[in-house]
N, C-alpha and C. Protein backbone atom coordinates (compact mmCIF):
# COMPACT_ATOMS: atom_id res chain seq x y z
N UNK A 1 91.74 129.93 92.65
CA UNK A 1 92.57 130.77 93.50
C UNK A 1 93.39 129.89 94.45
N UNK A 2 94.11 130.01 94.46
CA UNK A 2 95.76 129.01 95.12
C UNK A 2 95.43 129.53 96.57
N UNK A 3 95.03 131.05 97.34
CA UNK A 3 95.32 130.89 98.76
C UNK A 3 93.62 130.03 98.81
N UNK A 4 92.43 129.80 98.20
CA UNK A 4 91.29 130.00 98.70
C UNK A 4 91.21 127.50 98.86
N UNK A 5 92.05 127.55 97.44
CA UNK A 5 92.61 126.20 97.44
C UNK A 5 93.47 125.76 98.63
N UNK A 6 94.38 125.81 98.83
CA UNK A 6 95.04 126.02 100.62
C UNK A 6 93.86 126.05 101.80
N UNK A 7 93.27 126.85 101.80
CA UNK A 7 92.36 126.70 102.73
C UNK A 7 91.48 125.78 103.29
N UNK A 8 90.78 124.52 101.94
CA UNK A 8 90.14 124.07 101.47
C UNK A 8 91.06 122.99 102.09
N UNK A 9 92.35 122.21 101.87
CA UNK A 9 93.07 121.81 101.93
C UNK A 9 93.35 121.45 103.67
N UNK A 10 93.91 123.08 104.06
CA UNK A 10 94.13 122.58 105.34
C UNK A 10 92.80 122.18 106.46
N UNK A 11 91.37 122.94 105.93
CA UNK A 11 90.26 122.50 106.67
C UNK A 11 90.32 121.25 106.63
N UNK A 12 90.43 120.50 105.47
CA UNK A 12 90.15 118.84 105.29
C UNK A 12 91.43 117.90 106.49
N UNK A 13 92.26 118.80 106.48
CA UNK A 13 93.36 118.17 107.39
C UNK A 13 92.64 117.95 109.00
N UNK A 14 92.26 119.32 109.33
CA UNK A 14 91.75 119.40 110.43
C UNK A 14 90.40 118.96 110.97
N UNK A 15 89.29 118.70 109.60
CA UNK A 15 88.50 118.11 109.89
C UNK A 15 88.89 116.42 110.52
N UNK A 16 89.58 116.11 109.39
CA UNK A 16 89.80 114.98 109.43
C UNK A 16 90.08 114.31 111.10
N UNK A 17 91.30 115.26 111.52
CA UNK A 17 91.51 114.89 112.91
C UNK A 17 90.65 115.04 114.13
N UNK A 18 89.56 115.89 113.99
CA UNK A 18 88.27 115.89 114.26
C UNK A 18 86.92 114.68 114.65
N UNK A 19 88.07 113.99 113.48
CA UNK A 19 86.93 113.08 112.71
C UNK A 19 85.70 112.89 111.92
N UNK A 20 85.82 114.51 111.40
CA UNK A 20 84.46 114.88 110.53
C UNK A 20 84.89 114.53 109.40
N UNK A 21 84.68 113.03 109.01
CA UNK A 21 85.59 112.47 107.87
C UNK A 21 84.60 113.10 106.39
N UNK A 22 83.23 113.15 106.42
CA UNK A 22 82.40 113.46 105.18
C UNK A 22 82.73 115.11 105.26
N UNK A 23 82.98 115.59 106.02
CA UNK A 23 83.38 117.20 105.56
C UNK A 23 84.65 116.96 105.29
N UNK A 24 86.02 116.50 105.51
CA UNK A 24 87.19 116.35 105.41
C UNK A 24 87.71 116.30 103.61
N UNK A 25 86.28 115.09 104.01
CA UNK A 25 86.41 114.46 102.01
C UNK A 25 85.55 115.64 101.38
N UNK A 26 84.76 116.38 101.62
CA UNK A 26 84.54 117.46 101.05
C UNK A 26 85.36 118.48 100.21
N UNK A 27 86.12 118.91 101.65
CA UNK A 27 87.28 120.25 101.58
C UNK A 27 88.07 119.97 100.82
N UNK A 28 88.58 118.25 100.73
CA UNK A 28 89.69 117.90 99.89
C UNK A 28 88.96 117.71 98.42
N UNK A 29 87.86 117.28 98.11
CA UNK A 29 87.36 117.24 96.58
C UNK A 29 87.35 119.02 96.64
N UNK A 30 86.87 119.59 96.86
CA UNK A 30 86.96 120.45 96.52
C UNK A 30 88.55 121.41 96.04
N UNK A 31 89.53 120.96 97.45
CA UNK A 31 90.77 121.15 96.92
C UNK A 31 91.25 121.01 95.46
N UNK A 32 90.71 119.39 95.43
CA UNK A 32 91.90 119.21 93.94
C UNK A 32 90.84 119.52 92.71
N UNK A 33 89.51 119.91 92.98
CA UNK A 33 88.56 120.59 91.89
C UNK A 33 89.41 122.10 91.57
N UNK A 34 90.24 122.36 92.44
CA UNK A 34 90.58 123.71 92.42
C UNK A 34 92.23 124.05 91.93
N UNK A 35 92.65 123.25 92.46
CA UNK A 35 93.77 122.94 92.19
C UNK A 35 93.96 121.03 91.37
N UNK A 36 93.71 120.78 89.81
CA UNK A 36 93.67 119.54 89.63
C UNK A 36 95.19 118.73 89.40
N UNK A 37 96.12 119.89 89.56
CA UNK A 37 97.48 119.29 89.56
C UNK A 37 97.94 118.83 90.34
N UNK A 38 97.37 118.77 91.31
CA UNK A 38 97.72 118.27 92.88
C UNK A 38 96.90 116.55 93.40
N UNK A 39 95.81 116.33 92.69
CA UNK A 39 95.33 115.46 92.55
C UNK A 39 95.60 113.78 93.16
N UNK A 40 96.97 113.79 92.41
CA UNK A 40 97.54 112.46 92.25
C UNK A 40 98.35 112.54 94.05
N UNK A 41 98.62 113.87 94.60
CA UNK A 41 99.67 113.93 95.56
C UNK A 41 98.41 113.44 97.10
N UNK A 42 97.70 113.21 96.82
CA UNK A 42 96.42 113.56 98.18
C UNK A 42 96.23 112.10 98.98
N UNK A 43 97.29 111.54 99.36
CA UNK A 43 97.14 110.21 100.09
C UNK A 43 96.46 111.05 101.23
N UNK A 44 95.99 112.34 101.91
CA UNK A 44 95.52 112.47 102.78
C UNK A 44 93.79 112.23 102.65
N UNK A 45 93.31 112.40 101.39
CA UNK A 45 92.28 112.13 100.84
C UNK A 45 92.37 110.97 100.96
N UNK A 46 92.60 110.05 100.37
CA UNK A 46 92.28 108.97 100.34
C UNK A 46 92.17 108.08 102.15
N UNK A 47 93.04 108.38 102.81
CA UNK A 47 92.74 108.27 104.19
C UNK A 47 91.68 108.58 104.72
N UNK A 48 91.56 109.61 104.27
CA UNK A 48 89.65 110.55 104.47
C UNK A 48 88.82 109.63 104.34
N UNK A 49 88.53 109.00 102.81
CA UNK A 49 88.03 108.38 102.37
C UNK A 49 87.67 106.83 102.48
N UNK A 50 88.81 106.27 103.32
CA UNK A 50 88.73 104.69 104.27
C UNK A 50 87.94 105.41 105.44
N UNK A 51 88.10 106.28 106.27
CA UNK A 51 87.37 106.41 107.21
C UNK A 51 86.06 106.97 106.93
N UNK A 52 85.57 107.60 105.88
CA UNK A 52 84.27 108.16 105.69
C UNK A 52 83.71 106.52 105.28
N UNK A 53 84.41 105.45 104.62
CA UNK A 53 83.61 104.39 104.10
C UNK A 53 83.60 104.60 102.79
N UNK A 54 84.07 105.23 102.34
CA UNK A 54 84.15 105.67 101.08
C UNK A 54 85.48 104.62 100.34
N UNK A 55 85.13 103.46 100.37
CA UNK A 55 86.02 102.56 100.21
C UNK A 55 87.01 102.59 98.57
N UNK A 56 85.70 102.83 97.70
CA UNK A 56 86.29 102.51 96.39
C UNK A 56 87.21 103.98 95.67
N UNK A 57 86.45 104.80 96.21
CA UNK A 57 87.19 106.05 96.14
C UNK A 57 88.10 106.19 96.86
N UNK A 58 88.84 105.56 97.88
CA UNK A 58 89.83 105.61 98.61
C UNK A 58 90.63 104.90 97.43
N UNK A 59 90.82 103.56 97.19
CA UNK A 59 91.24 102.74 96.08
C UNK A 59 91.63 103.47 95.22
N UNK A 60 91.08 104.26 94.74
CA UNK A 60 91.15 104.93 93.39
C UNK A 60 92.07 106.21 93.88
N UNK A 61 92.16 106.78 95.00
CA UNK A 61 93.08 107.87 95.06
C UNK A 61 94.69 107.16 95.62
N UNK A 62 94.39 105.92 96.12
CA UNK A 62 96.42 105.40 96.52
C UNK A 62 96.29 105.03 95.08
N UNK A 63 95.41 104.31 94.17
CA UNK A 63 96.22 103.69 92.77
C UNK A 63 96.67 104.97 92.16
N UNK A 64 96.48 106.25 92.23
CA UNK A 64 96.28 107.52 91.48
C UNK A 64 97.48 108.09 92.07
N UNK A 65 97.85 107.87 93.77
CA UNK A 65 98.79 108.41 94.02
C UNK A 65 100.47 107.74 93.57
N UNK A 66 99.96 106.32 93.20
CA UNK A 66 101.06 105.37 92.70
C UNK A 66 101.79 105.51 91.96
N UNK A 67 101.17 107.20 91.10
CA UNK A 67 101.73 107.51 89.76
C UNK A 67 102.70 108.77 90.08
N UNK A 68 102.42 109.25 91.26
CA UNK A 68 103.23 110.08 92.04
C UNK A 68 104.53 109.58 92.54
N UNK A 69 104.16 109.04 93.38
CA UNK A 69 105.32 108.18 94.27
C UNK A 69 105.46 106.31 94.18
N UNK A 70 106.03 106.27 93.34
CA UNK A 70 106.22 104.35 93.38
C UNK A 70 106.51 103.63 94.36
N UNK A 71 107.49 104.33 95.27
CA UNK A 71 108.02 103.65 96.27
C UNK A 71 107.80 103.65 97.68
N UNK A 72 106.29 103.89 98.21
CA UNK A 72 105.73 104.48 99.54
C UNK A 72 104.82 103.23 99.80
N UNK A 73 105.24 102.40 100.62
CA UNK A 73 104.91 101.10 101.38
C UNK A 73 103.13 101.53 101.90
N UNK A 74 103.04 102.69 102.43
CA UNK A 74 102.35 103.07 102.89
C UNK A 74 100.72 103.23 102.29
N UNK A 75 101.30 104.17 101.14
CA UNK A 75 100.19 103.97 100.05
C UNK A 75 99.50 102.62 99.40
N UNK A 76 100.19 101.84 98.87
CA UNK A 76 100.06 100.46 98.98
C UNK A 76 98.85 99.91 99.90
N UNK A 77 99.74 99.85 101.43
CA UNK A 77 98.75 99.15 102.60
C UNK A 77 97.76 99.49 102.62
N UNK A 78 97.53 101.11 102.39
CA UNK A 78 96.23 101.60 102.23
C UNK A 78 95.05 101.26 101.37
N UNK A 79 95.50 101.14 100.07
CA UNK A 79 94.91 100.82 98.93
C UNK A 79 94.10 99.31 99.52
N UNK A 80 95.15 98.42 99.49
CA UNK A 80 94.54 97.33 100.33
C UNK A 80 93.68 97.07 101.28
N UNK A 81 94.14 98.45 102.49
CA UNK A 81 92.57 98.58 103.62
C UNK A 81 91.26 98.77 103.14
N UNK A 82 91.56 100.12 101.57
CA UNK A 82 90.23 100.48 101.55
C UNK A 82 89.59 98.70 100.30
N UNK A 83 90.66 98.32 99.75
CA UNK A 83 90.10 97.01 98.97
C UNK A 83 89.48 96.22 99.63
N UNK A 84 89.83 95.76 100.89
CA UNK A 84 89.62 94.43 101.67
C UNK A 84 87.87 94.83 102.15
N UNK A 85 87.65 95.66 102.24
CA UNK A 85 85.75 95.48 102.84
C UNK A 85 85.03 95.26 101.13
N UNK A 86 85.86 95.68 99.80
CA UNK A 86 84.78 95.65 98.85
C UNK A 86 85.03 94.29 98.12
N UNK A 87 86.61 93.85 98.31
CA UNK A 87 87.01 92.61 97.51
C UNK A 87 86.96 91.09 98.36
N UNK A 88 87.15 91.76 99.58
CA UNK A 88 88.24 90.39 100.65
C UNK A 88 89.60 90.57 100.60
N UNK A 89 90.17 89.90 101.68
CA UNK A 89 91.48 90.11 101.50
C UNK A 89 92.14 89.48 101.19
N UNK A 90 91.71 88.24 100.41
CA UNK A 90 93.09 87.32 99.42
C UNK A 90 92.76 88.29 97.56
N UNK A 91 91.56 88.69 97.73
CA UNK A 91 91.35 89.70 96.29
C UNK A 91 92.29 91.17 96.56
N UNK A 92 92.41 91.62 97.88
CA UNK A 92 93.11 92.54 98.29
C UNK A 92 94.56 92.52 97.99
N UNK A 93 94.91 91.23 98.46
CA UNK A 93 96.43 90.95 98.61
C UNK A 93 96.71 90.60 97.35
N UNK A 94 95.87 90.15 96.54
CA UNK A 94 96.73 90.01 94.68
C UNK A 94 96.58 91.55 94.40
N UNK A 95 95.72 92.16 94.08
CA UNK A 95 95.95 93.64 94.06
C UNK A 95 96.89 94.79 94.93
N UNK A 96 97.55 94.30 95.44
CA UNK A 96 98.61 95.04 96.08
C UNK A 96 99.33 95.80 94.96
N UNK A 97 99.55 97.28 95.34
CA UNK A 97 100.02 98.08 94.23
C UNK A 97 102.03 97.56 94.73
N UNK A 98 102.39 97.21 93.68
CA UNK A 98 103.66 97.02 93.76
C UNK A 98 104.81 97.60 94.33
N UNK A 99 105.84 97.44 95.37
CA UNK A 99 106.57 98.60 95.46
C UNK A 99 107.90 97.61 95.51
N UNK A 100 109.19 98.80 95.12
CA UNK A 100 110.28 98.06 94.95
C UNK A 100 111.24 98.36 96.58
N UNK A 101 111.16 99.33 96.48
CA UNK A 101 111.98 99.80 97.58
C UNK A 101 112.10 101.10 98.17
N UNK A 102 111.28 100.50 99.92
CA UNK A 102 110.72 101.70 100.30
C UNK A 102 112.38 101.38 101.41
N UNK A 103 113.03 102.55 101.26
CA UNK A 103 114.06 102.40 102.11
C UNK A 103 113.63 102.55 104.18
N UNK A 104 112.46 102.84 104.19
CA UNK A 104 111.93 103.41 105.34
C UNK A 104 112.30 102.14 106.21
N UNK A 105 112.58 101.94 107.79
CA UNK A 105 112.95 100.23 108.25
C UNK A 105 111.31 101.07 109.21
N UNK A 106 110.56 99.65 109.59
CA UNK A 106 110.32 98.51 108.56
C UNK A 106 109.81 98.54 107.31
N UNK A 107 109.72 99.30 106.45
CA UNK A 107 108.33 99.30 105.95
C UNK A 107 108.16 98.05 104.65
N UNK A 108 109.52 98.07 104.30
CA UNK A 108 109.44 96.64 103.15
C UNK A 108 109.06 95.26 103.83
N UNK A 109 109.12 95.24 105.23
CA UNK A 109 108.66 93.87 106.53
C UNK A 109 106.95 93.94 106.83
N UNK A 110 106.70 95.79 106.65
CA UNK A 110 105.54 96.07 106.50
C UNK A 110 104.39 95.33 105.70
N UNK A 111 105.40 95.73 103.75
CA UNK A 111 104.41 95.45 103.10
C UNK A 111 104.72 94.30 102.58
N UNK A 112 105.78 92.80 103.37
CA UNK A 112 105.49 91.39 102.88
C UNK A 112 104.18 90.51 104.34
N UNK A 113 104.26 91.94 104.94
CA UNK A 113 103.19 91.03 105.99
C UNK A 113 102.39 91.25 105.44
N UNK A 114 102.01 92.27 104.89
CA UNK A 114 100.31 92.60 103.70
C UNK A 114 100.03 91.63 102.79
N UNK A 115 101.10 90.84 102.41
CA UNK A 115 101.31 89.72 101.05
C UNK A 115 101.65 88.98 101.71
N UNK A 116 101.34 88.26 102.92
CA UNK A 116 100.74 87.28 103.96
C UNK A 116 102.35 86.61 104.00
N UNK A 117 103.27 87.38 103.86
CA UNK A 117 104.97 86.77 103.65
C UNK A 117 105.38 86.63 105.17
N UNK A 118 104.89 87.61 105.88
CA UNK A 118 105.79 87.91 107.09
C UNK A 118 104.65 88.03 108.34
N UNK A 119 105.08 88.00 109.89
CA UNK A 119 104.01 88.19 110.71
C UNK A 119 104.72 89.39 111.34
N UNK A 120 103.46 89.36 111.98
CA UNK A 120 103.56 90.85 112.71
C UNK A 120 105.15 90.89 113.92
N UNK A 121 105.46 89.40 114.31
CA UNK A 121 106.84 89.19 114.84
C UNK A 121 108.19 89.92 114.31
N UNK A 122 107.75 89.65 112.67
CA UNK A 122 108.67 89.72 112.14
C UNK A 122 109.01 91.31 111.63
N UNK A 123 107.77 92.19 111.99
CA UNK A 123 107.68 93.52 111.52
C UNK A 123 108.09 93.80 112.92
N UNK A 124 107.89 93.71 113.82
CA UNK A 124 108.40 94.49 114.85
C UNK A 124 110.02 94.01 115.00
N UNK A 125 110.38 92.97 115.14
CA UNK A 125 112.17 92.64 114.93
C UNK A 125 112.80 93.25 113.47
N UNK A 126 112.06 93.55 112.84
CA UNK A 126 112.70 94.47 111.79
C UNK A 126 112.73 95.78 112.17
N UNK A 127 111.85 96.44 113.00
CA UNK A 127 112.22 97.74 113.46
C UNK A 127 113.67 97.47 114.42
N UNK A 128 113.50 96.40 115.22
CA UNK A 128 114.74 97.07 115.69
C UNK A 128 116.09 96.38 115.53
N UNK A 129 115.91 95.97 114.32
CA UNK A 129 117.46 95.63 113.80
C UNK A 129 118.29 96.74 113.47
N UNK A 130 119.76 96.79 113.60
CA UNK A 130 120.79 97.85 113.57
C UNK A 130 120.30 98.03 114.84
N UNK A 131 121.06 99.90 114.75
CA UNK A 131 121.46 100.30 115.98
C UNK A 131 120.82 101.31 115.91
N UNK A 132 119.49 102.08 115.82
CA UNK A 132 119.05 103.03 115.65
C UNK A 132 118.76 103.85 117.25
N UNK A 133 118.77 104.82 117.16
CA UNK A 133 118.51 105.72 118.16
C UNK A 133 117.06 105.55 119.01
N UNK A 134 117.01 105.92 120.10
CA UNK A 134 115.79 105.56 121.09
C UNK A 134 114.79 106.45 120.05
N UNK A 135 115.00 107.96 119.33
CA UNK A 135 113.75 108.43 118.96
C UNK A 135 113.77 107.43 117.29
N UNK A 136 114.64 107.52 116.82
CA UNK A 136 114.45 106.27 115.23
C UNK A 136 113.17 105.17 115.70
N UNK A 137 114.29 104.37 116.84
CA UNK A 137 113.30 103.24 117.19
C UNK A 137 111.64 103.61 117.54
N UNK A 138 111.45 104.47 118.03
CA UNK A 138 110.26 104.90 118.32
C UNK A 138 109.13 105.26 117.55
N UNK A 139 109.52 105.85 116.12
CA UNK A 139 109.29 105.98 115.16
C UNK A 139 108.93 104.88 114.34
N UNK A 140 110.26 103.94 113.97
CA UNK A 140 109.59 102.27 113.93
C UNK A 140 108.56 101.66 114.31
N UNK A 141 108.63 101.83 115.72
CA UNK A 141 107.75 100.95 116.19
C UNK A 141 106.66 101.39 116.04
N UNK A 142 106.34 102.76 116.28
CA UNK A 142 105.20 103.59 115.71
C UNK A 142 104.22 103.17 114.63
N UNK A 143 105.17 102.92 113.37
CA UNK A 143 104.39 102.78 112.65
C UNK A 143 104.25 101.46 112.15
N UNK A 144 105.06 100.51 113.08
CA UNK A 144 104.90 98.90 113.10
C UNK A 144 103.63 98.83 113.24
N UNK A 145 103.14 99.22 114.94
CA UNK A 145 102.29 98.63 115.47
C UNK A 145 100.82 99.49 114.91
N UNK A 146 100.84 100.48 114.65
CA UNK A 146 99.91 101.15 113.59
C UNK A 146 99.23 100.15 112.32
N UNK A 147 100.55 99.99 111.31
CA UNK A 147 100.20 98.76 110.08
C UNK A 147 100.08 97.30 110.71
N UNK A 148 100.29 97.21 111.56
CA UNK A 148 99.77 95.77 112.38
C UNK A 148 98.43 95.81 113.21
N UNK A 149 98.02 97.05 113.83
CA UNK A 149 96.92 97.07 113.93
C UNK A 149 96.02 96.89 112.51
N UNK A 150 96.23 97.72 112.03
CA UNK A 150 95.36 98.17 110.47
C UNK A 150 94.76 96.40 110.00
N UNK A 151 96.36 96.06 109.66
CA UNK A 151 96.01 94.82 109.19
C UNK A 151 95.52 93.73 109.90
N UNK A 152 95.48 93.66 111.21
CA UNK A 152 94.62 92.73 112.17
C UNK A 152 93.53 92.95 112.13
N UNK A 153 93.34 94.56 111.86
CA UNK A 153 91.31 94.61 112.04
C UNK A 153 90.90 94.25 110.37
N UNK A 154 91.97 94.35 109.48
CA UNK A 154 91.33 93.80 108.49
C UNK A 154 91.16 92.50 107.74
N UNK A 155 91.98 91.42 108.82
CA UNK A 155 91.98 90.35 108.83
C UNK A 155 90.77 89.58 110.13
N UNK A 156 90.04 90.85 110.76
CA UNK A 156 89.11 90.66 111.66
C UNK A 156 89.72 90.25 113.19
N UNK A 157 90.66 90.31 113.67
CA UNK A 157 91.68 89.50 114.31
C UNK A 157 91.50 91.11 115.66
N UNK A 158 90.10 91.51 115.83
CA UNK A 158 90.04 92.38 116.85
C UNK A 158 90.56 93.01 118.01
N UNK A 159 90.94 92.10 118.76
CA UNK A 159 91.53 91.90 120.10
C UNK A 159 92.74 92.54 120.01
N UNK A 160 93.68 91.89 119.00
CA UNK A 160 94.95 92.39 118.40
C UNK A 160 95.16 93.45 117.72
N UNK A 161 94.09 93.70 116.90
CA UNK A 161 93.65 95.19 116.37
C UNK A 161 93.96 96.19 117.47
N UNK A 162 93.10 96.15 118.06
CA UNK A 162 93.06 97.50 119.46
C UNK A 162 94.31 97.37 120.04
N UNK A 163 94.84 96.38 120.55
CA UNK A 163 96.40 96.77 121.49
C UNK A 163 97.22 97.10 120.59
N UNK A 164 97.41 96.79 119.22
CA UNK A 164 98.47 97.23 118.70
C UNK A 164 97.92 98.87 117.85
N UNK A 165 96.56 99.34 117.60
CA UNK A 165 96.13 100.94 117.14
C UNK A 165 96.26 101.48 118.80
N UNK A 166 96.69 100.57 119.64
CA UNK A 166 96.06 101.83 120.78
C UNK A 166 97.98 101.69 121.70
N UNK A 167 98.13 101.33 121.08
CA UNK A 167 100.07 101.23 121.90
C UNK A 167 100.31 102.12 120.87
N UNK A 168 99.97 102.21 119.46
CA UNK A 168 100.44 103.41 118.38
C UNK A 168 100.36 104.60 118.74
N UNK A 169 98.89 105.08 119.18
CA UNK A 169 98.40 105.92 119.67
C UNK A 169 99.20 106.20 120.81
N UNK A 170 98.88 105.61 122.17
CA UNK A 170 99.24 106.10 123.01
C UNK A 170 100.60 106.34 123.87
N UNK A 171 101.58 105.23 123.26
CA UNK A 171 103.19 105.03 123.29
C UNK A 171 104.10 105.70 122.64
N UNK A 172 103.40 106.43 121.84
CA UNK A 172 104.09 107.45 120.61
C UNK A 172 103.73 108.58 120.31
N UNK A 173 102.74 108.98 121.23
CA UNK A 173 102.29 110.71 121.67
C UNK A 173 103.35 111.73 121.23
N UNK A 174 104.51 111.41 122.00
CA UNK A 174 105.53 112.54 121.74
C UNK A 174 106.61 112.06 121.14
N UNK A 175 107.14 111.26 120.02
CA UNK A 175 107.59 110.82 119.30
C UNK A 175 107.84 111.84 118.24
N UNK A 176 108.77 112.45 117.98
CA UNK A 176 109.12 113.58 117.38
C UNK A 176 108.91 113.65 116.20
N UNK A 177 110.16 112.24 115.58
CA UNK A 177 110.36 111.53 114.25
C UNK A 177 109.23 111.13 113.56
N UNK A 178 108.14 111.33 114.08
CA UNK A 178 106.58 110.66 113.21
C UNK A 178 106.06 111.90 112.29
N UNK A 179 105.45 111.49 111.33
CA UNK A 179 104.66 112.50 110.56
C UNK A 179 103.32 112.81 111.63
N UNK A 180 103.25 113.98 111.96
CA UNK A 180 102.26 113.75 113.33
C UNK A 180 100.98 113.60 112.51
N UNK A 181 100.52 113.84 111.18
CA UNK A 181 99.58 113.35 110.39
C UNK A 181 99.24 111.85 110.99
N UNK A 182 100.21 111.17 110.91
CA UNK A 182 99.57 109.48 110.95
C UNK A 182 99.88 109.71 112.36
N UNK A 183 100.42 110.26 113.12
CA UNK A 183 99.95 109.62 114.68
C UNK A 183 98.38 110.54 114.81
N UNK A 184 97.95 111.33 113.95
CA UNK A 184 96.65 111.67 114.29
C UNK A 184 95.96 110.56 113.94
N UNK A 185 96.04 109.85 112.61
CA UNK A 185 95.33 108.72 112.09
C UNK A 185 95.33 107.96 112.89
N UNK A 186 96.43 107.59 113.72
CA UNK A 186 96.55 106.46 114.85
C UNK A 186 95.40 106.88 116.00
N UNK A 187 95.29 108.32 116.32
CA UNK A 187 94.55 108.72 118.03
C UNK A 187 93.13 108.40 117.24
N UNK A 188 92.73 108.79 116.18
CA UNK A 188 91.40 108.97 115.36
C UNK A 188 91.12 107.63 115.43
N UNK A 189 91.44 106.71 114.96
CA UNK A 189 91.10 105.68 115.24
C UNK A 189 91.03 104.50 116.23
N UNK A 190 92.12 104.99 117.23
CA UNK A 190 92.08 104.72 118.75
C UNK A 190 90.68 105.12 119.25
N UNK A 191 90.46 106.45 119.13
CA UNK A 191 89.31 107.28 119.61
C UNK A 191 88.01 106.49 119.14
N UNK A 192 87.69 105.81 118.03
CA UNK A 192 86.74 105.10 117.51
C UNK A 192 86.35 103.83 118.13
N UNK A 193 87.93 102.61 117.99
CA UNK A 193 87.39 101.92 118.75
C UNK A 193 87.43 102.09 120.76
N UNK A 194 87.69 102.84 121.14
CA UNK A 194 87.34 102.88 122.58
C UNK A 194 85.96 103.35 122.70
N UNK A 195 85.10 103.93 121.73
CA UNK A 195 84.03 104.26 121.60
C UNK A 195 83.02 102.62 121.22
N UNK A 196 83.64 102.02 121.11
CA UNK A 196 82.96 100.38 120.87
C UNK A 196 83.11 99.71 122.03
């Protein structure tokens, strides 16, 4: 049933931001048990699924979503977060799911810092090259310092981790231009480590 699938769906959204990540990943297996055409589209699952610890099954839903969308920088980085606790991250970084061109700024600065090309310098001066608008830029930087956190805590690089998940979080609250999905991912995980 399509409304009872929906339901299932948006609970997992809201768990998630909750942070009830093992019910989240619930609602959503159950989603695409219900709906299996939808399957490949669930990068929100798989997000679920880095934060429940559910590492390899995270893996397996960005390579799955790869067949959806080729060109989402995002999916990629992910794949890599949930790789790096089961592989390491030079096994991580050869497994990088390929992308050609994510037109998003930064996100192609994004994913050569993941493939150890670029530093986190160089992802934030790529947001604000051109002339983009105070809310564009904001948005940039948003999700600069988000994938620069990500990838500092998964390079163990802590210190740097937290100021750059917690300037995501908290500098970009009302940032219009964001998918407010990932600025939840950003507070959710702000919320975690201030709890450390």
């Amino acid at each position: 049933d399509g409304e009872l699938a929906l339901a299932y769906y948006l609970r997992g959204r809201e768990r998630f931001r909750l942070s009830k990540f093992d019910g989240s990943l619930a609602d959503f297996d159950r989603y695409v048990k219900l709906r299996p055409d939808r399957k490949s589209q669930q990068w929100e699952r798989g997000i679920t699924c880095y934060y429940a610890g559910e590492f390899q099954k995270g893996a397996d839903q960005f390579e799955l979503y790869q067949t959806y969308h080729d060109s989402d920088v995002e999916n990629s980085v992910w794949r890599f977060l949930c790789m790096t606790p089961l592989v390491g991250v030079e096994k991580a970084r050869e497994k990088l799911l390929p992308i050609k061109n994510d037109p998003r700024v930064p996100m192609m600065t994004i994913f050569a810092m993941y493939r150890g090309e670029k530093t986190s310098e160089d992802v934030i001066a790529a947001a604000r090259e051109g002339e983009p608008t105070n809310e564009e830029l904001a948005g940039r930087l948003f999700y600069s310092h988000l994938y620069i956190g990500l990838y500092e805590e998964s390079l163990g690089h802590d210190k740097s981790a937290r100021e750059h998940i917690l300037k995501a979080c908290d500098d970009y609250r009302e940032t219009k231009s964001l998918n407010r999905y990932m600025w939840d991912v950003a507070r959710v995980h702000a919320e975690r480590l201030r709890k450390n």
